[in-house]
N, C-alpha and C. Protein backbone atom coordinates (compact mmCIF):
# COMPACT_ATOMS: atom_id res chain seq x y z
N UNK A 1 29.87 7.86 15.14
CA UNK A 1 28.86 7.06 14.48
C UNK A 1 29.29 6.84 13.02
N UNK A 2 28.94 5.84 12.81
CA UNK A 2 29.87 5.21 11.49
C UNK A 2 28.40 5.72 10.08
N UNK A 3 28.79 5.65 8.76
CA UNK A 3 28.16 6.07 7.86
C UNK A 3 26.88 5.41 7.62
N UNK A 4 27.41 3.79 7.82
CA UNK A 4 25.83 2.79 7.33
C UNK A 4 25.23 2.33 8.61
N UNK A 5 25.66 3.07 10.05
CA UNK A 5 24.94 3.25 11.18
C UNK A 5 23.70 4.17 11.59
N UNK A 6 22.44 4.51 11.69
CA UNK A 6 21.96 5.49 11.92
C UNK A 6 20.99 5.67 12.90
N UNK A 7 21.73 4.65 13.75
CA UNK A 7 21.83 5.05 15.59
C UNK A 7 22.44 4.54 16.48
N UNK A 8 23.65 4.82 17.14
CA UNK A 8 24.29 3.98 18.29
C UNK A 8 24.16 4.34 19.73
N UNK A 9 23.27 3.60 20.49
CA UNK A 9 22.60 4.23 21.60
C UNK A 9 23.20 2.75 22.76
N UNK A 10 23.80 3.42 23.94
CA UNK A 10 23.71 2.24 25.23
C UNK A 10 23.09 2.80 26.30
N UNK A 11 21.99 1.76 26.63
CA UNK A 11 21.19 2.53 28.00
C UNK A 11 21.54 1.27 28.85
N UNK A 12 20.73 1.34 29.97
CA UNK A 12 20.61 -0.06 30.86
C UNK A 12 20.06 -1.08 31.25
N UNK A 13 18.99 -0.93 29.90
CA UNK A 13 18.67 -2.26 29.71
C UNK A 13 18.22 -2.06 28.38
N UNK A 14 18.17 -3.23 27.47
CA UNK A 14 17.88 -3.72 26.17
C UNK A 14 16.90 -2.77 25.57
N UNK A 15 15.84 -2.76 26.09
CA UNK A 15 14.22 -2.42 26.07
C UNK A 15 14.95 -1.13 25.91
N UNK A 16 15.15 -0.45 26.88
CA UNK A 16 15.65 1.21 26.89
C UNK A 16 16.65 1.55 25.57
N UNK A 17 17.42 0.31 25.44
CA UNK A 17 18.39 0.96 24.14
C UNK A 17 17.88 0.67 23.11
N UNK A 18 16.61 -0.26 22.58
CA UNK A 18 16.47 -0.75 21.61
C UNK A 18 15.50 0.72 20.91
N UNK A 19 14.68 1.13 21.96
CA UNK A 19 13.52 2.20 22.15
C UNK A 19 14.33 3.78 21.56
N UNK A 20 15.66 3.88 22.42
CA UNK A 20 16.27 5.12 22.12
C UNK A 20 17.03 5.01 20.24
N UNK A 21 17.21 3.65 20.41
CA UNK A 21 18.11 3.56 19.20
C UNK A 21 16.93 3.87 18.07
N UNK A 22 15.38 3.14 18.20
CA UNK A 22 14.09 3.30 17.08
C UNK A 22 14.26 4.96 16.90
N UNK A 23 14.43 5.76 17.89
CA UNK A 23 13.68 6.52 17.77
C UNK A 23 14.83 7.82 17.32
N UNK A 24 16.11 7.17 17.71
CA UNK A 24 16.98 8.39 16.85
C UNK A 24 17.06 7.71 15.26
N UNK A 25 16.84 6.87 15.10
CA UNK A 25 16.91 6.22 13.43
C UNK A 25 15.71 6.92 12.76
N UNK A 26 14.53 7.13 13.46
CA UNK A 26 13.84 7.79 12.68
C UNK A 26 13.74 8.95 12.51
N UNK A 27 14.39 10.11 13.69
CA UNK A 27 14.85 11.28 13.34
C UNK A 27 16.25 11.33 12.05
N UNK A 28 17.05 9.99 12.05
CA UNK A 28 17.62 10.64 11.15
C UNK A 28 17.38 10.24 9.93
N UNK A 29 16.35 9.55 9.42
CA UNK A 29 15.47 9.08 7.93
C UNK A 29 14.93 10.12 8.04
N UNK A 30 14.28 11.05 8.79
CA UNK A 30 13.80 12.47 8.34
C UNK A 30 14.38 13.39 8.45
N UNK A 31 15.37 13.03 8.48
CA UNK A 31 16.25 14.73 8.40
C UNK A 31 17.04 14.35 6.28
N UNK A 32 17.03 12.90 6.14
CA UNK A 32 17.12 12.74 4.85
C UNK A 32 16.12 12.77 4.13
N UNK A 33 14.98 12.79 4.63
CA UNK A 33 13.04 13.39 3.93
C UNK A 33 12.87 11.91 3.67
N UNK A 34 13.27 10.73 4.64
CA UNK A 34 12.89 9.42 4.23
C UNK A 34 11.80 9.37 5.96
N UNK A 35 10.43 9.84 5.25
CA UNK A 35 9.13 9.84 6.29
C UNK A 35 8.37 8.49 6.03
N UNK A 36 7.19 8.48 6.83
CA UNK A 36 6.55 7.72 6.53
C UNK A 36 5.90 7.61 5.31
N UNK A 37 5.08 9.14 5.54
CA UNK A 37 4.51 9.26 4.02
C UNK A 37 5.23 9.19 2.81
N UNK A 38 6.48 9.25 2.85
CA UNK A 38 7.76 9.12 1.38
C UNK A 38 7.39 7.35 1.80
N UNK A 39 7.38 6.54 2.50
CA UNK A 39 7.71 5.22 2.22
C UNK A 39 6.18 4.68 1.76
N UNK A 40 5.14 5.12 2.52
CA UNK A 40 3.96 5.05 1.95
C UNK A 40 3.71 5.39 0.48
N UNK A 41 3.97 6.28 0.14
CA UNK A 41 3.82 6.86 -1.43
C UNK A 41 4.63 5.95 -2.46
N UNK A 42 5.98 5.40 -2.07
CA UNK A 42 6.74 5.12 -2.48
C UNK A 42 6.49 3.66 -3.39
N UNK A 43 6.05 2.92 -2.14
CA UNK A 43 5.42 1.80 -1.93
C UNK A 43 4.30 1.61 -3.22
N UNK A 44 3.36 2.37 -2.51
CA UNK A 44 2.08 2.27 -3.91
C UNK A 44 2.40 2.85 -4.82
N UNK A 45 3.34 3.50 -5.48
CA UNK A 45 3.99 3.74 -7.05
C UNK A 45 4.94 2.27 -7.40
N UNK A 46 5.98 1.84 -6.76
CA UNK A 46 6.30 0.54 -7.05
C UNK A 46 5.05 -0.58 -7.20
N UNK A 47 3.94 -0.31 -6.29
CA UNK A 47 2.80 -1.58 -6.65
C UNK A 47 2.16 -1.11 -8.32
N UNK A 48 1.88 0.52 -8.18
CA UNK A 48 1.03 0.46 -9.38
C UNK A 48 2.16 0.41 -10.57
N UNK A 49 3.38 0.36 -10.59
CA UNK A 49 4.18 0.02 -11.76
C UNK A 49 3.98 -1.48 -11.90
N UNK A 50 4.11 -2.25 -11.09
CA UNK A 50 4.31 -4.10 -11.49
C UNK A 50 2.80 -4.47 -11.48
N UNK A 51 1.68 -3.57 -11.55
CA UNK A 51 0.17 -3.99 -11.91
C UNK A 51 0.22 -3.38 -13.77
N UNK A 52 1.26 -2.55 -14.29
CA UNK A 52 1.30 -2.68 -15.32
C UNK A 52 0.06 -1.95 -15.81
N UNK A 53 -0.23 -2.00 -17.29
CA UNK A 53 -1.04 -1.60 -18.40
C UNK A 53 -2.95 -2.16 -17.79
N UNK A 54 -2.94 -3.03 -16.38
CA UNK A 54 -4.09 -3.48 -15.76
C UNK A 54 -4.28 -1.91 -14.93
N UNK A 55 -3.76 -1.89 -14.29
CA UNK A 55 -3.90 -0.13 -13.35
C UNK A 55 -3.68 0.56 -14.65
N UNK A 56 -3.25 1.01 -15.28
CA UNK A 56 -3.04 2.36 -16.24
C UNK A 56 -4.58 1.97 -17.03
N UNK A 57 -5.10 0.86 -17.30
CA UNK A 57 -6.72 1.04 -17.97
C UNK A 57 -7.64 1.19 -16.76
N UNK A 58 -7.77 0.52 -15.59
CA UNK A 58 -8.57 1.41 -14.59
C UNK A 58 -8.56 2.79 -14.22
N UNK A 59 -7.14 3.17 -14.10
CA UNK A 59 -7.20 4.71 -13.76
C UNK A 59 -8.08 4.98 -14.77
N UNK A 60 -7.73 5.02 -16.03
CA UNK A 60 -8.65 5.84 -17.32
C UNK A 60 -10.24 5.72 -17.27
N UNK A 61 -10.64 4.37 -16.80
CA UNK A 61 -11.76 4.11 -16.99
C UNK A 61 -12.51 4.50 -15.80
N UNK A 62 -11.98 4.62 -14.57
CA UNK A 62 -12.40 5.22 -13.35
C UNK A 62 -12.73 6.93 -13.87
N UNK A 63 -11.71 7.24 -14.29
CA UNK A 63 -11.74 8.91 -14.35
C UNK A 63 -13.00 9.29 -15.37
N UNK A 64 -13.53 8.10 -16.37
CA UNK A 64 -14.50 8.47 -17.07
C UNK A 64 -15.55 7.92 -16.39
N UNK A 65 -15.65 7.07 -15.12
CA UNK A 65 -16.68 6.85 -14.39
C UNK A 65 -16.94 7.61 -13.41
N UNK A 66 -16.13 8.80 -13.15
CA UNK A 66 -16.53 9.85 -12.26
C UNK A 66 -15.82 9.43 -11.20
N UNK A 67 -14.70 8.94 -11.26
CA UNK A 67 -13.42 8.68 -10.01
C UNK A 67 -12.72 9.59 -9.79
N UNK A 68 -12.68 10.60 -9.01
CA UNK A 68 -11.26 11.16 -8.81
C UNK A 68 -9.68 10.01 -8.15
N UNK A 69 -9.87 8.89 -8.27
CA UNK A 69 -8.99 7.73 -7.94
C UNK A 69 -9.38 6.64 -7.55
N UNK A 70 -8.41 5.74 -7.44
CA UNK A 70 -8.95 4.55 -7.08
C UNK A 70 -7.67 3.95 -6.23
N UNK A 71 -7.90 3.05 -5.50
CA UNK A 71 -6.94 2.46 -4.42
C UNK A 71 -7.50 1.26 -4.15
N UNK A 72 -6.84 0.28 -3.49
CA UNK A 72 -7.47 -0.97 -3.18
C UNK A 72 -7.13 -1.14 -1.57
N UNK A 73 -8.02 -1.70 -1.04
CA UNK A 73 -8.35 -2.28 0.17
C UNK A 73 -7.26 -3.30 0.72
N UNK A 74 -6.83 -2.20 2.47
CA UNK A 74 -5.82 -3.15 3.10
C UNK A 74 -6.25 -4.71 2.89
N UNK A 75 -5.22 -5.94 2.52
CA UNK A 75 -5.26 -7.22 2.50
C UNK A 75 -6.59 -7.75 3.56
N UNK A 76 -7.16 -7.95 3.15
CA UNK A 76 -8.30 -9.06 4.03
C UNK A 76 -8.31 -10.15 3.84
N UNK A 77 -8.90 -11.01 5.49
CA UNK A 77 -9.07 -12.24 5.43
C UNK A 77 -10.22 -12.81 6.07
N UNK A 78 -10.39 -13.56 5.11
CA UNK A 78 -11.89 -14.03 5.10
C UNK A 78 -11.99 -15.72 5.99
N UNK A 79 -12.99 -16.02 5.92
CA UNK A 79 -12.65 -17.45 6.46
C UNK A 79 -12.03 -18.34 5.52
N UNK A 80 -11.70 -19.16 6.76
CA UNK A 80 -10.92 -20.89 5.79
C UNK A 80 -9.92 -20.51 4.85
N UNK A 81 -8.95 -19.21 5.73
CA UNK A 81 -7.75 -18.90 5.02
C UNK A 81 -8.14 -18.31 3.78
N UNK A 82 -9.15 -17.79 3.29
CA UNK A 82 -9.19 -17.06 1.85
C UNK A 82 -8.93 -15.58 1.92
N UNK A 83 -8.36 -15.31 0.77
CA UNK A 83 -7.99 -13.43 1.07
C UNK A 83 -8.61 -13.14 0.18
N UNK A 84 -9.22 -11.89 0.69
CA UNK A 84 -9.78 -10.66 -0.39
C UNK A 84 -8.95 -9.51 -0.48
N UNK A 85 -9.17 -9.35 -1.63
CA UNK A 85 -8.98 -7.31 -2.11
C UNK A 85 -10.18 -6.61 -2.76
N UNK A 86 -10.13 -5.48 -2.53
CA UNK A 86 -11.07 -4.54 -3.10
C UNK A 86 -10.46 -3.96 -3.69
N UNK A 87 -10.80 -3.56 -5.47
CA UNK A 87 -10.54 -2.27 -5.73
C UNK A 87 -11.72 -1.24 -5.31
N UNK A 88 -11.35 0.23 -4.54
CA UNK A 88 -12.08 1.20 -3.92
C UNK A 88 -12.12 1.87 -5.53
N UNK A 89 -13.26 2.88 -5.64
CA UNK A 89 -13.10 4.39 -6.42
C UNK A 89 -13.51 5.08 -5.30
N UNK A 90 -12.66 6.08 -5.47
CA UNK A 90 -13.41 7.25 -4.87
C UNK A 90 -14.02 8.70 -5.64
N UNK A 91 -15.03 8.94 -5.40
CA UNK A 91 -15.49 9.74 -5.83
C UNK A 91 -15.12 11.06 -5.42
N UNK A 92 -14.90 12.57 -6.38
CA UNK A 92 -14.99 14.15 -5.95
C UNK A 92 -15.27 14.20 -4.43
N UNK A 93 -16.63 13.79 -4.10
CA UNK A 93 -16.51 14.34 -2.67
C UNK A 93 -15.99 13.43 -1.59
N UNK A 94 -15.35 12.55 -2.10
CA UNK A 94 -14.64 11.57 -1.24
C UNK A 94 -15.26 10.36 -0.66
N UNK A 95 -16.40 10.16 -1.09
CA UNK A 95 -17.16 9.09 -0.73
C UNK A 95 -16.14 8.41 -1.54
N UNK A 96 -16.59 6.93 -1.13
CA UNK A 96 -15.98 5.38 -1.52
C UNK A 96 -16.41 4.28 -1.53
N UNK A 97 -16.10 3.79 -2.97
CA UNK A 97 -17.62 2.63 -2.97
C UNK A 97 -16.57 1.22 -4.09
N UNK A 98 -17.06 0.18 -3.68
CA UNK A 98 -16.24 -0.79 -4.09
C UNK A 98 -16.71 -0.65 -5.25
N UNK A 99 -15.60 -1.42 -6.81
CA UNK A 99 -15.28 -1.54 -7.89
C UNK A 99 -15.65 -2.66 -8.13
N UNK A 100 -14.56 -3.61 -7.42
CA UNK A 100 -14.56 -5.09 -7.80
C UNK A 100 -13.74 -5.90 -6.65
N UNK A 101 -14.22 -7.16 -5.82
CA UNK A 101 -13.78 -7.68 -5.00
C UNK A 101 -13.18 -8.96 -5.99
N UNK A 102 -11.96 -9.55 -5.27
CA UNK A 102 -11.31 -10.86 -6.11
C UNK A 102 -10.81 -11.50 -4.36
N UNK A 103 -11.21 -12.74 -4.23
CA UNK A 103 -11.03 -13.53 -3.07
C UNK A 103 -10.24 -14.73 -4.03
N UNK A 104 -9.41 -15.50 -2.91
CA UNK A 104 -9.01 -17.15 -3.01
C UNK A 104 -8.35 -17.16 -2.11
N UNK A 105 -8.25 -18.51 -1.80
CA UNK A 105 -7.01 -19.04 -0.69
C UNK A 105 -5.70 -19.37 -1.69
N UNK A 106 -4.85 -19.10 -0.96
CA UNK A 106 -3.20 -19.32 -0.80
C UNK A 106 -3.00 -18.47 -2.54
N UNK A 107 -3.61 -17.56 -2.29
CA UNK A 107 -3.18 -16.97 -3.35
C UNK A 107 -2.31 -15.15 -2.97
N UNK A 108 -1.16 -14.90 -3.51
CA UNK A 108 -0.50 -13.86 -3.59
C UNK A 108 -1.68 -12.68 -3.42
N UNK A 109 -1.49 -11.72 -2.88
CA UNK A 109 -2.06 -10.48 -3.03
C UNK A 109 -2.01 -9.63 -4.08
N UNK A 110 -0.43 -9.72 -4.63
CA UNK A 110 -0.25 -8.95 -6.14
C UNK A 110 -1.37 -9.60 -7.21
N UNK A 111 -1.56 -10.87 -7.08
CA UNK A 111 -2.47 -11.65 -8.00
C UNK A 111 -3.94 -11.35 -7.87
N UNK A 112 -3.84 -11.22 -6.90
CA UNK A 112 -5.89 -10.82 -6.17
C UNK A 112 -6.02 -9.42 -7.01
N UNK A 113 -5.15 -8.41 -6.75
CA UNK A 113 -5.17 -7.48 -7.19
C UNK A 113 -5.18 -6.93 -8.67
N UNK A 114 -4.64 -7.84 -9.15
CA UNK A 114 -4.53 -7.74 -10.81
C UNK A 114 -6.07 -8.28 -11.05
N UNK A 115 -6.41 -9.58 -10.63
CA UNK A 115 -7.82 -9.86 -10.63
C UNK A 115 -8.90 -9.22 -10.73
N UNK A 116 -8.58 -8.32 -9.51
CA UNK A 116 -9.58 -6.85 -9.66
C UNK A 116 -9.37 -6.11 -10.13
N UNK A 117 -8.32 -5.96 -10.94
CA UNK A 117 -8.19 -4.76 -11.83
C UNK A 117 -9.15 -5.23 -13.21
N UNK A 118 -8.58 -6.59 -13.09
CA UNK A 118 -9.48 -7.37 -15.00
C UNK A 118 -10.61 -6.88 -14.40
N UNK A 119 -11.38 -7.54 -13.62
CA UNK A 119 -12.68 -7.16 -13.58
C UNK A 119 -13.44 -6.15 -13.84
N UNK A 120 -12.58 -4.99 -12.73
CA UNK A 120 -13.24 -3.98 -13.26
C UNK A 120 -12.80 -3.18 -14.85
N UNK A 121 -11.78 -3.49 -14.69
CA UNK A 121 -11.63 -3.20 -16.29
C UNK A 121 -12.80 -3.61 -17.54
N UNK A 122 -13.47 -4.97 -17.61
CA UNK A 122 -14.05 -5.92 -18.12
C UNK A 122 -15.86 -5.16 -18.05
N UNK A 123 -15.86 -4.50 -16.62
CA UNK A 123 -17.13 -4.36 -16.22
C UNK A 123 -17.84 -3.16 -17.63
N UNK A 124 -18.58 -3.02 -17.83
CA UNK A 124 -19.70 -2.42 -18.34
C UNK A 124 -19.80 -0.85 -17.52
């Protein structure tokens, strides 16, 4: 098995090799500690870096609103092609209660999201 390979599998039919090949590739991303949860985590630290100085004033302002964090809501879609985001807080005992919703059509998600960050940033 070659270096930038990380699975070479032949079964007897497609389906069977495509299945064996998924599934030794992901034993060997975790034997390098590349899991789901590392790509999950990973992921939302690259988002909250390019939301910039908009996330670094919600975190603050959440934590003085009694947030132990805040996260935003898988991509939604609303009718007639419009998308929403939520920013969530969550509270100490883990309850979760919306911040600020930002909807439009044909608009980016990174953008919805910054939206809701102004807002709640803005809010009172």
């Amino acid at each position: 098995m070659g270096r930038d390979i990380l699975a070479d599998e032949t079964k007897s039919s497609k389906k069977a090799t495509e299945s064996a090949a998924y599934s030794k590739s992901i034993e060997k991303l975790a034997e390098i500690g590349f899991t789901r949860e590392y790509s999950v985590e990973k992921k939302r630290r690259i988002n909250e870096e390019s939301l910039g100085i908009h996330w670094v004033n919600a975190v603050r302002k959440s934590l003085k609103d009694g947030y132990k964090s805040i996260e935003f809501s898988t991509n939604l879609k609303g009718a007639h092609g419009i998308n929403y985001v939520q920013l969530i807080g969550i509270r100490r005992d883990g309850k979760k209660e919306i911040l600020s919703t930002e909807g439009a059509s044909g608009t980016v998600v990174h953008d919805l999201q910054i939206g809701a960050l102004q807002k709640y940033n803005r809010s009172a």
